[in-house]
Protein backbone atom coordinates (compact mmCIF):
# COMPACT_ATOMS: atom_id res chain seq x y z
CA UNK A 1 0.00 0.00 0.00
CA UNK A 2 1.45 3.16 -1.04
CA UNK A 3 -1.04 5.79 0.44
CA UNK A 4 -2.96 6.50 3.64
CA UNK A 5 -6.05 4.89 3.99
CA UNK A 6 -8.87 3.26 5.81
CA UNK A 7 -10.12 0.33 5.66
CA UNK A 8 -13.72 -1.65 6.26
CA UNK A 9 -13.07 -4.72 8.08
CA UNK A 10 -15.11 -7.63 7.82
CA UNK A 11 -17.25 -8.10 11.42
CA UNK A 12 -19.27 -11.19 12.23
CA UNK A 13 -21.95 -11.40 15.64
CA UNK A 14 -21.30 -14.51 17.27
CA UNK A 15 -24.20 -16.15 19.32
CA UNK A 16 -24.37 -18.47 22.48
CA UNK A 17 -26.59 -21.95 22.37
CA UNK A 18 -29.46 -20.09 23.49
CA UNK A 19 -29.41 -17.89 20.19
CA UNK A 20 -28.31 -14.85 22.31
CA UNK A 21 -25.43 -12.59 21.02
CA UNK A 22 -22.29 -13.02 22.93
CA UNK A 23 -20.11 -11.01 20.96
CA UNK A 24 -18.50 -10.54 17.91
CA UNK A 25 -15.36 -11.76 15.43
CA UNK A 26 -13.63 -9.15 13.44
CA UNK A 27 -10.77 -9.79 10.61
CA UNK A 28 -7.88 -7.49 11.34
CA UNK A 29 -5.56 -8.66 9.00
CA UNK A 30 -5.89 -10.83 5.54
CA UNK A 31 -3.72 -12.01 2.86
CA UNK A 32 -5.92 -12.84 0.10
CA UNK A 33 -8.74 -15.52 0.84
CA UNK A 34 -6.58 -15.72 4.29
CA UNK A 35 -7.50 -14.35 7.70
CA UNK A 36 -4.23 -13.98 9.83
CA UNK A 37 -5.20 -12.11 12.66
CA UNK A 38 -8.44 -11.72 13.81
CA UNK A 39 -10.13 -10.34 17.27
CA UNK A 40 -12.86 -11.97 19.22
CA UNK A 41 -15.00 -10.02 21.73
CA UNK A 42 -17.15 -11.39 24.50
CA UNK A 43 -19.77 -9.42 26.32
CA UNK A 44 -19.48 -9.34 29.89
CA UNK A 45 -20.26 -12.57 32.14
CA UNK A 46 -20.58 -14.38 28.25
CA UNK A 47 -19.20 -17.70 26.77
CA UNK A 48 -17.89 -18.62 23.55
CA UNK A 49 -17.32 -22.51 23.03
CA UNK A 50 -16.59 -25.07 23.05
CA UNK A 51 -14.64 -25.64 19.85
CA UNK A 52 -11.16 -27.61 18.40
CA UNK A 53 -9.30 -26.63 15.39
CA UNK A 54 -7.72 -30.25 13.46
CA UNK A 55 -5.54 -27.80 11.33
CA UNK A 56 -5.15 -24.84 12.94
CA UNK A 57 -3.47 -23.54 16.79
CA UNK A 58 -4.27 -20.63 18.45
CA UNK A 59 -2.31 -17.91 19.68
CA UNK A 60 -4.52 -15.59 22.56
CA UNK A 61 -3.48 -12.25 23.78
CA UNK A 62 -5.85 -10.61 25.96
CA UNK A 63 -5.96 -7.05 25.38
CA UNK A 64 -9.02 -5.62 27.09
CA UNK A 65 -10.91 -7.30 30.23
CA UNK A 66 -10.67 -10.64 31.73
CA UNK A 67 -10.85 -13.61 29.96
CA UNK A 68 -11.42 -17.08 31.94
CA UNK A 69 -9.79 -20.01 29.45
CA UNK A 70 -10.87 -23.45 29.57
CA UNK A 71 -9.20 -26.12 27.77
CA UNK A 72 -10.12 -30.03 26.98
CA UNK A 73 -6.64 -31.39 25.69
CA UNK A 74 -8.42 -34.40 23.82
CA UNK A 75 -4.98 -36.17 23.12
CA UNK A 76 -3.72 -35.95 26.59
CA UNK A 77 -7.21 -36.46 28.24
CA UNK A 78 -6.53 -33.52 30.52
CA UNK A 79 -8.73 -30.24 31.40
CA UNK A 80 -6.99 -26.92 32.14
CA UNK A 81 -8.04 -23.69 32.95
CA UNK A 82 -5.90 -20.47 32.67
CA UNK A 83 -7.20 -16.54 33.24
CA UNK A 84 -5.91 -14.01 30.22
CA UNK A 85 -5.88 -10.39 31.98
CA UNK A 86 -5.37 -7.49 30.03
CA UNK A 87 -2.81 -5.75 31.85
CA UNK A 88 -0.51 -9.26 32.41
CA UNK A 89 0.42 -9.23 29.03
CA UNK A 90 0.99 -12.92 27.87
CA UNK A 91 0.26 -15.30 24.44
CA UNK A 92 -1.32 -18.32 25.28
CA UNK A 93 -0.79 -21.44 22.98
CA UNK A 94 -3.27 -23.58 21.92
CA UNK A 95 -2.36 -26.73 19.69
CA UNK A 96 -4.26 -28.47 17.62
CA UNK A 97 -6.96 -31.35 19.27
CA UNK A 98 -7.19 -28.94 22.24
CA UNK A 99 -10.95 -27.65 22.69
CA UNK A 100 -11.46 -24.29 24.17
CA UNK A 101 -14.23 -22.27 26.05
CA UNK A 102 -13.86 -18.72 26.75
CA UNK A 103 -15.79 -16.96 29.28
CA UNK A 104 -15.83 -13.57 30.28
CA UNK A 105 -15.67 -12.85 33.87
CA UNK A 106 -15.63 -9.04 33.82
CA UNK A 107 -18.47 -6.12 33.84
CA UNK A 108 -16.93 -4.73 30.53
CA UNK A 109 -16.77 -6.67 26.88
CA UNK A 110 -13.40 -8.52 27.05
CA UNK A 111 -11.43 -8.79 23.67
CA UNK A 112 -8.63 -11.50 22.88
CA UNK A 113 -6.67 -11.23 19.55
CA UNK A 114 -6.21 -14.72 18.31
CA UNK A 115 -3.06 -15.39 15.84
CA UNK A 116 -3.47 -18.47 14.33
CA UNK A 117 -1.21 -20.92 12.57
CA UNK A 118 -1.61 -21.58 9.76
CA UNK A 119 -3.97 -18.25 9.11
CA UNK A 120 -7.32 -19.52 8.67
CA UNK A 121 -8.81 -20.39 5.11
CA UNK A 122 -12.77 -20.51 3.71
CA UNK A 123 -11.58 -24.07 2.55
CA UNK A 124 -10.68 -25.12 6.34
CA UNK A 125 -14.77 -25.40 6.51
CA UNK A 126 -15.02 -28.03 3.78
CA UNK A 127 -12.90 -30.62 5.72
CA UNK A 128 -14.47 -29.99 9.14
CA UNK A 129 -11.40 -28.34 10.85
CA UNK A 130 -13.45 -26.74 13.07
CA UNK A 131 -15.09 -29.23 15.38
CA UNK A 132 -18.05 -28.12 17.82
CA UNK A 133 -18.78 -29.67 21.46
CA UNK A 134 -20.49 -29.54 24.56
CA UNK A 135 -19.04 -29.58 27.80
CA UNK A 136 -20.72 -32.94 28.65
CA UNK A 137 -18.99 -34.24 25.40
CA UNK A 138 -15.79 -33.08 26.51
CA UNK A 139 -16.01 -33.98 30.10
CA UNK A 140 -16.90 -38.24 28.68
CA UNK A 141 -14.72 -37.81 26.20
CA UNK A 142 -11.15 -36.92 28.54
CA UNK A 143 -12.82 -38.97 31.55
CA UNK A 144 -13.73 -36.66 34.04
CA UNK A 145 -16.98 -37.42 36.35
């Protein structure tokens, strides 16, 4: 780009089970059909999950709010939670086969900017990279009672 300009992003509401809006998805930064950064907000005391990528890991950096992690490792059977704070600034890794819940524990909408590797694709959809669950799935599923 060889001038000043701005920009339209592409923004997306996401929605809770219950068909309630929880927040939104917005594509910061593309490379053709490719998303390779994009933010996720989560109104306050919301959820967003649960969810694995096959193909793709996450990369989470908290940058406004409070953002309470949950994640089902499905290859090592193991649950683990971790709290992303805005002002501890820290990336959190999430490989592949790892499910992940995010759940906003503050009064304000939290945001988390999410670089992942490789960038998502359109054609990541067509093979089911994206796999949805519920916690009750997740909880059988790595053995916990």
């Amino acid at each position: 780009m060889d001038k000043i300009c701005l920009e339209p992003l592409k923004e997306v509401v996401t929605y809770n089970e219950r068909k309630n809006k929880n927040g939104r998805l917005v594509e910061l930064l593309k490379d053709g059909e490719k998303t390779l950064v994009y933010l996720t907000t989560i109104l306050p005391r919301e959820f967003k999950g649960y969810h694995l990528h096959r193909i793709r890991e996450a990369n989470y950096v908290c940058v406004k709010g409070i953002v309470k992690v949950t994640m089902y490792d499905l290859k090592n059977k193991k649950k683990e939670e971790v709290e992303l704070i805005e002002r501890v600034p820290v990336k959190l890794h999430i490989p592949t086969y790892v499910a992940t819940g995010l759940r906003n524990v503050g009064e304000e909408e939290a945001a988390i900017i999410n670089f992942p590797n490789p960038p998502y694709h359109p054609g990541h959809l067509e093979n089911r990279e994206q796999v949805e669950y519920s916690k009750s799935e997740l909880e059988k599923i790595i053995g916990v009672d």
